[in-house]
PDB file of N, CA and C in Angstrom:
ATOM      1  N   UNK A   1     -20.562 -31.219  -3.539  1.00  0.00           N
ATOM      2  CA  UNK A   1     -20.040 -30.082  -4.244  1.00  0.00           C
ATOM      3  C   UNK A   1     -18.613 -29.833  -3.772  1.00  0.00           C
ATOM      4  N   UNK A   2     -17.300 -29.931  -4.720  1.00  0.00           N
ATOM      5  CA  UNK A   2     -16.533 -29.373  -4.707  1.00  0.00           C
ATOM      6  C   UNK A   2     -15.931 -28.250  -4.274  1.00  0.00           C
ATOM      7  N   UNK A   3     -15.382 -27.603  -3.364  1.00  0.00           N
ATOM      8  CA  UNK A   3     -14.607 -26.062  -3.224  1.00  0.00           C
ATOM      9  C   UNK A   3     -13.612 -26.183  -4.142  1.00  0.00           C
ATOM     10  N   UNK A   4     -13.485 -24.749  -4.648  1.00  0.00           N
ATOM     11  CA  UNK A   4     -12.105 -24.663  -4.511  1.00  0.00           C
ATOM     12  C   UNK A   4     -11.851 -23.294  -4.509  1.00  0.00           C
ATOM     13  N   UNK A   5     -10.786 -22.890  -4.156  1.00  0.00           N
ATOM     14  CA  UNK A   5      -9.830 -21.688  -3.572  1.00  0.00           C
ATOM     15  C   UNK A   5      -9.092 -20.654  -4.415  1.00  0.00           C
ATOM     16  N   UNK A   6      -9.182 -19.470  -4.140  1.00  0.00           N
ATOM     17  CA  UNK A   6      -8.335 -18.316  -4.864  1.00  0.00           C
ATOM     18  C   UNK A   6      -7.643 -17.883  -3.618  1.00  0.00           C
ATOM     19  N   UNK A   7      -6.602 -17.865  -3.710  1.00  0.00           N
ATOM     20  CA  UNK A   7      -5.643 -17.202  -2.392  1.00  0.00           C
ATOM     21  C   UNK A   7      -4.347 -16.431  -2.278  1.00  0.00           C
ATOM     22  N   UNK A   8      -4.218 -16.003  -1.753  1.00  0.00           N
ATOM     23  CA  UNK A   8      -3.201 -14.481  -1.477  1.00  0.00           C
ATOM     24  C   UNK A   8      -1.910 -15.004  -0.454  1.00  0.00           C
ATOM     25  N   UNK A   9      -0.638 -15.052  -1.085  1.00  0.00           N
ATOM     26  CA  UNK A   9       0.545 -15.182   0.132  1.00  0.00           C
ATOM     27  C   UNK A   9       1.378 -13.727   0.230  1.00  0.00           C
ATOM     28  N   UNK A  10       1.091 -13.692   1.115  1.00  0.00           N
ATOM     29  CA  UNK A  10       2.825 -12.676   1.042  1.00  0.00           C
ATOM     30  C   UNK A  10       3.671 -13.188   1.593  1.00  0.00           C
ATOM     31  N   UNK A  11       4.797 -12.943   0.654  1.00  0.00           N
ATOM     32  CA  UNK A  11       5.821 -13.489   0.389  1.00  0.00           C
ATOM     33  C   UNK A  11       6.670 -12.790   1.665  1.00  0.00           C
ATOM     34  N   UNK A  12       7.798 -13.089   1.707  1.00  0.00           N
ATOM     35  CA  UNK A  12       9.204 -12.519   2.773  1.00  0.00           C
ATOM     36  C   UNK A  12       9.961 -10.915   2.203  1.00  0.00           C
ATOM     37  N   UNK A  13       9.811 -11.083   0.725  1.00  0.00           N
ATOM     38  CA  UNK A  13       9.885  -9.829   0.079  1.00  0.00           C
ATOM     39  C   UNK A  13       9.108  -8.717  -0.018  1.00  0.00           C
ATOM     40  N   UNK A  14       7.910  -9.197   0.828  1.00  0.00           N
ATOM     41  CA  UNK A  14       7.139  -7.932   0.364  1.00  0.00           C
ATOM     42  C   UNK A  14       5.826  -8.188  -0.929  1.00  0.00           C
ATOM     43  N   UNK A  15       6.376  -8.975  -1.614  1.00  0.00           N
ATOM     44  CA  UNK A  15       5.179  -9.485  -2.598  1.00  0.00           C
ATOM     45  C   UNK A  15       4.377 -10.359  -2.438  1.00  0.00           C
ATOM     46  N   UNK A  16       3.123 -10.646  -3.719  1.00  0.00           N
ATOM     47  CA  UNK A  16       2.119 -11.611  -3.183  1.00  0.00           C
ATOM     48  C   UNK A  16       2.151 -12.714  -4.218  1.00  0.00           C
ATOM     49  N   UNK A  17       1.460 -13.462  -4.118  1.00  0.00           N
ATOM     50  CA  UNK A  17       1.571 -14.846  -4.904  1.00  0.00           C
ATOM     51  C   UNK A  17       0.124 -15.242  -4.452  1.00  0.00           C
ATOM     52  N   UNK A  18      -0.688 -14.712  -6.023  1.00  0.00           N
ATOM     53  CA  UNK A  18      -1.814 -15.313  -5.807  1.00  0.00           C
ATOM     54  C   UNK A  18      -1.828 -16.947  -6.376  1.00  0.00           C
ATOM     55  N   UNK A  19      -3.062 -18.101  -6.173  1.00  0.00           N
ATOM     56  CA  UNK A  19      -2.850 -19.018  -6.977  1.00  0.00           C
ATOM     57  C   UNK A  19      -4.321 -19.509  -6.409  1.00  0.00           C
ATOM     58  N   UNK A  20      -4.646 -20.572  -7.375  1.00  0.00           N
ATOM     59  CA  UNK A  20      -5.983 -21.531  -7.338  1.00  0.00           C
ATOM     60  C   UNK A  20      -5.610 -22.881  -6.585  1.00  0.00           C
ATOM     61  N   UNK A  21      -6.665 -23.221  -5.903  1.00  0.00           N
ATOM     62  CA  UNK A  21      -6.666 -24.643  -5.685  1.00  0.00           C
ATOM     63  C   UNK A  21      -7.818 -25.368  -5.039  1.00  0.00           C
ATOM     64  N   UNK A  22      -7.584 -26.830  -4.910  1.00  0.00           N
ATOM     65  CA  UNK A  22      -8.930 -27.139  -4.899  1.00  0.00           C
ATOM     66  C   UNK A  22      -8.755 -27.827  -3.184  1.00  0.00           C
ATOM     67  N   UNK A  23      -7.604 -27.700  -2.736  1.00  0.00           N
ATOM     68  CA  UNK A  23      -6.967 -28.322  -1.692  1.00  0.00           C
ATOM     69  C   UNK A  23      -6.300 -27.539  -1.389  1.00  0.00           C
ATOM     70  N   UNK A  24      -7.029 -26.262  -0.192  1.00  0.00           N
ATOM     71  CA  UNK A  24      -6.366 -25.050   0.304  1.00  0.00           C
ATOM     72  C   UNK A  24      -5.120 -25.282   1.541  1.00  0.00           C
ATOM     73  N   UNK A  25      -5.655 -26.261   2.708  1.00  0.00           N
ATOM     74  CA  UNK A  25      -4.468 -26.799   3.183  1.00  0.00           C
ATOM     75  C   UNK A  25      -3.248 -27.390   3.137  1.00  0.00           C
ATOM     76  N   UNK A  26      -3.545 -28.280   1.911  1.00  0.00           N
ATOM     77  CA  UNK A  26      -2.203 -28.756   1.233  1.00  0.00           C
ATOM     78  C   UNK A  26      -1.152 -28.122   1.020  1.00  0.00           C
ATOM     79  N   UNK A  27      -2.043 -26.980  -0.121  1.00  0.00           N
ATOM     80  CA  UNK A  27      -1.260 -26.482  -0.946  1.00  0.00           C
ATOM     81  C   UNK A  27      -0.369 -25.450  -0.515  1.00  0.00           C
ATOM     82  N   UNK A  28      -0.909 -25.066   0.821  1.00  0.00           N
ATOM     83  CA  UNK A  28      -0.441 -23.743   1.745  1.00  0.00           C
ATOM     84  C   UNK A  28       1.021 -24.587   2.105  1.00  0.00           C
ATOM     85  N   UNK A  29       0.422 -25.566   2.998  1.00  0.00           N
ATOM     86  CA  UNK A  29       1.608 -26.781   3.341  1.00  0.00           C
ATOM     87  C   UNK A  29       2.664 -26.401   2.456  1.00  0.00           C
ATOM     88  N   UNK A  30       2.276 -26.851   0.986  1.00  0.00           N
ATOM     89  CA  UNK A  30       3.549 -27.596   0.020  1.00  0.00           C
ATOM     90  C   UNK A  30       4.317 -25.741  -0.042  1.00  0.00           C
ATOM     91  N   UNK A  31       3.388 -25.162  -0.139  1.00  0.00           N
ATOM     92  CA  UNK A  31       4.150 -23.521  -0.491  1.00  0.00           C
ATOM     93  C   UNK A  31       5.015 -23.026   0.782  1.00  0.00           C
ATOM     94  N   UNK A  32       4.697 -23.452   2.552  1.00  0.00           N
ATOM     95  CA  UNK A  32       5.489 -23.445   3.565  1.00  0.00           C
ATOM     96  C   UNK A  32       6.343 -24.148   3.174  1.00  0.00           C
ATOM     97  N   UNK A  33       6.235 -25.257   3.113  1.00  0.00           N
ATOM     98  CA  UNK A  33       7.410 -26.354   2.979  1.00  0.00           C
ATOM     99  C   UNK A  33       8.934 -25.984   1.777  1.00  0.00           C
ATOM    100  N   UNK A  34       8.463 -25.276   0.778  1.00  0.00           N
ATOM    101  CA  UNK A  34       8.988 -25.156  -0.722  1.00  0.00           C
ATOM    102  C   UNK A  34       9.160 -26.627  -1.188  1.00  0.00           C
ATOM    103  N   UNK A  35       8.018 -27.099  -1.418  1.00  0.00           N
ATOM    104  CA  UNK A  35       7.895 -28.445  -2.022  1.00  0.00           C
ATOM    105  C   UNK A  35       8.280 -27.908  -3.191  1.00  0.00           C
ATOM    106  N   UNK A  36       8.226 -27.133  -4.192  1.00  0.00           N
ATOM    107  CA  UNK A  36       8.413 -26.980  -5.518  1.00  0.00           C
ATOM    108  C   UNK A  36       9.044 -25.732  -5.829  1.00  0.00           C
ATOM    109  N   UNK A  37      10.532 -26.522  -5.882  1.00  0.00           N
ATOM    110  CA  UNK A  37      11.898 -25.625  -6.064  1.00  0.00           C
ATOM    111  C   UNK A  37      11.947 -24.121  -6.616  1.00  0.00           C
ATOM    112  N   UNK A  38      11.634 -24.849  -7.771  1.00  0.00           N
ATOM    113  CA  UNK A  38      11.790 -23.948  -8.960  1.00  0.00           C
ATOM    114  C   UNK A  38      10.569 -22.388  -8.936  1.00  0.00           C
ATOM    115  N   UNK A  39       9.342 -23.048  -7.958  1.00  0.00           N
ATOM    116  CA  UNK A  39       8.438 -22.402  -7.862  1.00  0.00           C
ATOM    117  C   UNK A  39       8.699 -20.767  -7.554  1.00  0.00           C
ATOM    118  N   UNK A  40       7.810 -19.450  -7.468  1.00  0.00           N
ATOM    119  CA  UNK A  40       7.739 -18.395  -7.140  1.00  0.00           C
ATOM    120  C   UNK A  40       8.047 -18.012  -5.530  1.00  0.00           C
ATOM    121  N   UNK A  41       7.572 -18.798  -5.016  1.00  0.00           N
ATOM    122  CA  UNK A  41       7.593 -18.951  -3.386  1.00  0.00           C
ATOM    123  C   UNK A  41       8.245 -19.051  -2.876  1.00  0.00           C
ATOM    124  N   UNK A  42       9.369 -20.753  -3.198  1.00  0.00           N
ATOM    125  CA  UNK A  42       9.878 -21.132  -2.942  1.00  0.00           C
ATOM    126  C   UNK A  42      11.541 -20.295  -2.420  1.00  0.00           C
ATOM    127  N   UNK A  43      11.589 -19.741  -2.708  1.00  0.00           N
ATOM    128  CA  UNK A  43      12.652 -18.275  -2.453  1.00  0.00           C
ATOM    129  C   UNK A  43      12.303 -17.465  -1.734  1.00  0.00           C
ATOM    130  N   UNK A  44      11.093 -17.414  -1.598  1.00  0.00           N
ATOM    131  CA  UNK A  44      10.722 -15.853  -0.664  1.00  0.00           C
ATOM    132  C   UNK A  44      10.382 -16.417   0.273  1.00  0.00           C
ATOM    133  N   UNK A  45      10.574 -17.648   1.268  1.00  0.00           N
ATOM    134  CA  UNK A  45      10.219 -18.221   2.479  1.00  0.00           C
ATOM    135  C   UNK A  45      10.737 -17.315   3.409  1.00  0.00           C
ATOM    136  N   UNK A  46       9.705 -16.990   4.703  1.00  0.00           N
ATOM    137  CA  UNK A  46       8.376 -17.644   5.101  1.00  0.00           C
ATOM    138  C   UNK A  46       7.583 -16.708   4.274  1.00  0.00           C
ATOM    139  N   UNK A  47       6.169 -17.246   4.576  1.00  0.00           N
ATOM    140  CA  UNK A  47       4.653 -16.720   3.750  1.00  0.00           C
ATOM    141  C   UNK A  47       3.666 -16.512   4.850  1.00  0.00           C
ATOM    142  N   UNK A  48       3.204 -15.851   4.504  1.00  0.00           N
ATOM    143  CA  UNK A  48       1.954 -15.903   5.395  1.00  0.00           C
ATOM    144  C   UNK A  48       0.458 -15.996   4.444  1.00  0.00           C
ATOM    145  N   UNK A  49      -0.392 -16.706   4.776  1.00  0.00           N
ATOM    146  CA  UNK A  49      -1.730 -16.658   4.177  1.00  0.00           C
ATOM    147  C   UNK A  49      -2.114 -15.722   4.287  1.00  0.00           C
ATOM    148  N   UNK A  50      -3.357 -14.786   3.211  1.00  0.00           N
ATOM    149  CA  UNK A  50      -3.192 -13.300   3.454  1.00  0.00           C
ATOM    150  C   UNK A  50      -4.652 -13.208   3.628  1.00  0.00           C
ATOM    151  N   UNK A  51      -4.885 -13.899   2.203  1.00  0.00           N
ATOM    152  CA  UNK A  51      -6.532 -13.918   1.888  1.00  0.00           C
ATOM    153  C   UNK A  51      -6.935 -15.114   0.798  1.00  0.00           C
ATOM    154  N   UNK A  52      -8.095 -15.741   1.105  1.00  0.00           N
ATOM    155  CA  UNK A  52      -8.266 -16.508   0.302  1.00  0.00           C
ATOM    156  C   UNK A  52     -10.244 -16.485   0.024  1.00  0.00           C
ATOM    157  N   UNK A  53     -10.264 -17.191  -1.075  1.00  0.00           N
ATOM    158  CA  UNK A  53     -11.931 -16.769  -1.125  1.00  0.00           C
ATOM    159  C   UNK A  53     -12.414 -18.439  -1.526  1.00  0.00           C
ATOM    160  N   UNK A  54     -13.532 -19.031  -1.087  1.00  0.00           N
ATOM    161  CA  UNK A  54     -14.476 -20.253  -1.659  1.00  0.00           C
ATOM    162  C   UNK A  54     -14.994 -19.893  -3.156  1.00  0.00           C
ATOM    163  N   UNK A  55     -15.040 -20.887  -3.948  1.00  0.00           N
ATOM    164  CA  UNK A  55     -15.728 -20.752  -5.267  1.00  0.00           C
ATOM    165  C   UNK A  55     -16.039 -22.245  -4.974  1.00  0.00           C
ATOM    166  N   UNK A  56     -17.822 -22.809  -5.691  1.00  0.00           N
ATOM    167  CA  UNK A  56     -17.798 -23.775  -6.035  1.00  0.00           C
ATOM    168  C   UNK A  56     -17.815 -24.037  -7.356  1.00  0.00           C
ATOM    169  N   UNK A  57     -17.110 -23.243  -8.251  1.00  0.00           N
ATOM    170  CA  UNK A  57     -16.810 -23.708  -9.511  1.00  0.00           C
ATOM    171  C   UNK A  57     -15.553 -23.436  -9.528  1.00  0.00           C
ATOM    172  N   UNK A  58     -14.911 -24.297 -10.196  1.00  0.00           N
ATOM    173  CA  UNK A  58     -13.419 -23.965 -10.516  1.00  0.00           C
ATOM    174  C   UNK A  58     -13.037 -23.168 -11.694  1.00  0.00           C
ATOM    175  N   UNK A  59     -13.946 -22.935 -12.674  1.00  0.00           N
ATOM    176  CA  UNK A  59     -13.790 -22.210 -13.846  1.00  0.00           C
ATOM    177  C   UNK A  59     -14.044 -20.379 -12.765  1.00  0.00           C
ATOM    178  N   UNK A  60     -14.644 -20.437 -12.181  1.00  0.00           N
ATOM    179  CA  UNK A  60     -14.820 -19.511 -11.961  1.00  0.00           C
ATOM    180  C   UNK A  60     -13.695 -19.239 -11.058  1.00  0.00           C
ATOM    181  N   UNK A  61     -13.139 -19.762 -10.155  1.00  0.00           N
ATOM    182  CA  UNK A  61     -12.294 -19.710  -9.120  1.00  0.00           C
ATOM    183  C   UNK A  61     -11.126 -19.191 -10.680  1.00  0.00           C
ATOM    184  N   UNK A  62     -10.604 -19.902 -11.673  1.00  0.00           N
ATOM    185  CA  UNK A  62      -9.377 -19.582 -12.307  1.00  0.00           C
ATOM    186  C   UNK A  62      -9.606 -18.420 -13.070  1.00  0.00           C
ATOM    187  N   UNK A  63     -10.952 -17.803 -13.035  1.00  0.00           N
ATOM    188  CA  UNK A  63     -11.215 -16.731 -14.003  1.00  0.00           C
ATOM    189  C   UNK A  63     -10.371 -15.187 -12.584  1.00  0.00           C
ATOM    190  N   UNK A  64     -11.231 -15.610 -11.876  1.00  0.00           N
ATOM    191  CA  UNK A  64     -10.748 -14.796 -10.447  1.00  0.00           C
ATOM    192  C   UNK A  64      -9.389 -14.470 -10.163  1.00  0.00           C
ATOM    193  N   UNK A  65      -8.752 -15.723 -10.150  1.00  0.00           N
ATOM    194  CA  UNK A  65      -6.806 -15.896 -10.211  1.00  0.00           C
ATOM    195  C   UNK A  65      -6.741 -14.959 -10.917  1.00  0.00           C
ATOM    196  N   UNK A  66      -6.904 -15.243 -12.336  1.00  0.00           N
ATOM    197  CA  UNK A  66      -6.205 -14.644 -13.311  1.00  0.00           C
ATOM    198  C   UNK A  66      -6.336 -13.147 -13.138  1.00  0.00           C
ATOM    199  N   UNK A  67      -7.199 -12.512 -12.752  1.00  0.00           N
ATOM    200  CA  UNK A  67      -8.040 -11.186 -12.806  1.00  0.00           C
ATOM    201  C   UNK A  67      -7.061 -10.505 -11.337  1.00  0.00           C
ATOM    202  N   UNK A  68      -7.169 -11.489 -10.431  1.00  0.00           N
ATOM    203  CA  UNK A  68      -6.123 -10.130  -9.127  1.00  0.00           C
ATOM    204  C   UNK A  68      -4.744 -10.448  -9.650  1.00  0.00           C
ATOM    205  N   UNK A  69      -4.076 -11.650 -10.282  1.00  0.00           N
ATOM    206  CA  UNK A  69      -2.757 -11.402 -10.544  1.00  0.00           C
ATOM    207  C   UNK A  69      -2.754  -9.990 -11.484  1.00  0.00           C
ATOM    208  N   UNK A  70      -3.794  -9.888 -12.096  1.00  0.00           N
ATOM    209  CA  UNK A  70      -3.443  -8.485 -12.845  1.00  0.00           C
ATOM    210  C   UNK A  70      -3.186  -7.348 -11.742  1.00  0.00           C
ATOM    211  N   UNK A  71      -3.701  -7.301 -10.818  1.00  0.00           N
ATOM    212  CA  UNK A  71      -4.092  -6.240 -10.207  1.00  0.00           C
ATOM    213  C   UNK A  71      -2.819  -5.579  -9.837  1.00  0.00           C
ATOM    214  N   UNK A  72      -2.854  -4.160  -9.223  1.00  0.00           N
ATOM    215  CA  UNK A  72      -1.817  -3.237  -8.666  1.00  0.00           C
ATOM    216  C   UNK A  72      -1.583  -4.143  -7.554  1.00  0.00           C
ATOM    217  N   UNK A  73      -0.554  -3.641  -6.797  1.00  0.00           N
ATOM    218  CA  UNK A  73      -0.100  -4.245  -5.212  1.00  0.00           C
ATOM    219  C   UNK A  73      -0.983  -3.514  -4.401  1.00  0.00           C
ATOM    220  N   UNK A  74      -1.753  -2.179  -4.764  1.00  0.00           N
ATOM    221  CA  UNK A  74      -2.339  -1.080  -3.730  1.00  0.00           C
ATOM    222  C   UNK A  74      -3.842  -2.374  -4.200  1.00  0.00           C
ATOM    223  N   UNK A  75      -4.082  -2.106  -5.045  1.00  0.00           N
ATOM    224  CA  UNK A  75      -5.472  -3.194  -5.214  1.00  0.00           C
ATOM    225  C   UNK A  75      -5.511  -4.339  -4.707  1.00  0.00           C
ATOM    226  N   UNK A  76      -4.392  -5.492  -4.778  1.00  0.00           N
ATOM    227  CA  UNK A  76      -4.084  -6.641  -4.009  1.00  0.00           C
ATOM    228  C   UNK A  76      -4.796  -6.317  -2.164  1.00  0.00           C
ATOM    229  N   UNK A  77      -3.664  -5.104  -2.145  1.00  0.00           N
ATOM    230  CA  UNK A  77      -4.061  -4.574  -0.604  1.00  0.00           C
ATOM    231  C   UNK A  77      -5.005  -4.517  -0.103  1.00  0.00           C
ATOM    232  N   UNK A  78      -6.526  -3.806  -0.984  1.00  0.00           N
ATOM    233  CA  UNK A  78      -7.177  -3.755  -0.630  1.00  0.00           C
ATOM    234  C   UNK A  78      -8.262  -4.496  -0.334  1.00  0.00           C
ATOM    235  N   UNK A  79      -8.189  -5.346  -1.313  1.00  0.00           N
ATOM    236  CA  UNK A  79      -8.880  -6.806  -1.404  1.00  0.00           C
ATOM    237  C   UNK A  79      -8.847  -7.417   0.144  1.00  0.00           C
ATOM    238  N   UNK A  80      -6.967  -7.792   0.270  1.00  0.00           N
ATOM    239  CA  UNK A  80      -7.169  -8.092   1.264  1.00  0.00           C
ATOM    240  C   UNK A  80      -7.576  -7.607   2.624  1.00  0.00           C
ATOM    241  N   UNK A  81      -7.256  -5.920   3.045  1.00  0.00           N
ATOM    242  CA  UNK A  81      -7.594  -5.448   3.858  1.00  0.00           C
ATOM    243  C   UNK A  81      -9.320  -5.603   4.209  1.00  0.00           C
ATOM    244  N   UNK A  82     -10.284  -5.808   3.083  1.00  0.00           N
ATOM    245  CA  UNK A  82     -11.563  -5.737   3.060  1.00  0.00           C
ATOM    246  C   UNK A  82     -12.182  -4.620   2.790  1.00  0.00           C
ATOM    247  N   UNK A  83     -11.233  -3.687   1.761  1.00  0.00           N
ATOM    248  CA  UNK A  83     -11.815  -2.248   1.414  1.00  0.00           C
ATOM    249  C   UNK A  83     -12.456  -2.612   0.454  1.00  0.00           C
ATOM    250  N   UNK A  84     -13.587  -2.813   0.164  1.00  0.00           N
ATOM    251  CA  UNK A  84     -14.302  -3.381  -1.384  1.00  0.00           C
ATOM    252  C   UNK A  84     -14.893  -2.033  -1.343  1.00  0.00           C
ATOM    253  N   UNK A  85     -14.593  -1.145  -1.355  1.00  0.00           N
ATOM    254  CA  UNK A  85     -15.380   0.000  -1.694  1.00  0.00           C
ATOM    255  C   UNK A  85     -14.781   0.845  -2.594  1.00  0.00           C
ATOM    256  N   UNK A  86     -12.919   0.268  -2.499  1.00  0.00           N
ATOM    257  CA  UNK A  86     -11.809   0.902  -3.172  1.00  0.00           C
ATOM    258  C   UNK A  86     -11.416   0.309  -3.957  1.00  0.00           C
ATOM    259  N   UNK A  87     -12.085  -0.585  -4.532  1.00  0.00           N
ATOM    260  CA  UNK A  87     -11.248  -1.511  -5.689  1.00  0.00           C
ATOM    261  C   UNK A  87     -11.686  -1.316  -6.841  1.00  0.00           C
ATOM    262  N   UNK A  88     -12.881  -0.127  -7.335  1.00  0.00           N
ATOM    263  CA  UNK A  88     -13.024   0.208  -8.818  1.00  0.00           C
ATOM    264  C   UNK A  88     -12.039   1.431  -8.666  1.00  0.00           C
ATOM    265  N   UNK A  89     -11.810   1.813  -7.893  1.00  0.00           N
ATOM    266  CA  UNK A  89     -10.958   3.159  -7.989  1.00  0.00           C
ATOM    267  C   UNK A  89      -9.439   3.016  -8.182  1.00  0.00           C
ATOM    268  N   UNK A  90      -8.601   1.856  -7.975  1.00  0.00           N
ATOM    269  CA  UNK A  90      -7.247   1.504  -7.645  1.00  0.00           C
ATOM    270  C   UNK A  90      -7.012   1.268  -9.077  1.00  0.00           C
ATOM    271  N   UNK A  91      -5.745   1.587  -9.499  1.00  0.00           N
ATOM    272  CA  UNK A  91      -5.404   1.304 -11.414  1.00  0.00           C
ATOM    273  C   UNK A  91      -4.782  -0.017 -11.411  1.00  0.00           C
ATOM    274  N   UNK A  92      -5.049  -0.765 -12.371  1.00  0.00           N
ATOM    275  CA  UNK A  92      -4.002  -2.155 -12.815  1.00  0.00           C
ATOM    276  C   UNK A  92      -2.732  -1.888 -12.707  1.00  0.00           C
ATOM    277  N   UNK A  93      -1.947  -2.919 -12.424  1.00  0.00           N
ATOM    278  CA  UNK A  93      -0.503  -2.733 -12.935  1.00  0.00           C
ATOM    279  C   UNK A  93      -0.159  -1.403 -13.237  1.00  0.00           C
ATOM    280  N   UNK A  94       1.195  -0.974 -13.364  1.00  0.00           N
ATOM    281  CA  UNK A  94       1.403   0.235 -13.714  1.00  0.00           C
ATOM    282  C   UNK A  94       2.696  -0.406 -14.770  1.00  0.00           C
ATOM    283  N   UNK A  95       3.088  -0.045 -16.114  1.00  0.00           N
ATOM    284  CA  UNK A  95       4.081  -0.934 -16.808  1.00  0.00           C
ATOM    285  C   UNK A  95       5.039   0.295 -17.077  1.00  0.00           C
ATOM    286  N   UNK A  96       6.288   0.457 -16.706  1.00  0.00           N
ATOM    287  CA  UNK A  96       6.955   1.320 -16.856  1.00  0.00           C
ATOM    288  C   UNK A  96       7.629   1.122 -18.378  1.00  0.00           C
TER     289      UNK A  96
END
């Protein structure tokens, strides 16, 4: 059985950069490194790993991605802090 990964960076700015993968060490690597220029990351060096979660499905792992990139930064937070008690209460995005 396959893993693969949903995971949380914060960035040098202050922001996060969630993303999927199926090769969590690598990919941490290539995002330290700024293997990929053009990328989100790649500018906000250094990162730190924040939070990351196991899925053994990958459909499910990209359904997950997609769902905290929505999230507020206070919701991101909490995820990672381990407040799961506060995360129906925190609002999406806020779009000015």
């Amino acid at each position: 059985m396959k893993l693969s990964y949903v995971y949380i960076l914060k960035c040098a700015d202050a922001t996060f950069y969630t993303g999927v993968t199926s090769n969590l060490d690598k990919r941490i690597i290539e995002h330290y490194n700024g293997i990929h220029p053009g990328s989100y990351t790649a500018k906000r060096r250094p990162l730190s790993l924040v939070f990351y979660a196991e899925f053994t499905d990958i459909q499910l792992a990209i359904m997950r991605e997609k769902q905290i990139k929505k999230w507020s930064k206070a919701k991101k937070e909490a995820l990672i802090e381990g407040s799961f008690e506060e995360l129906p209460n925190l609002a999406k995005k806020k779009f000015k």
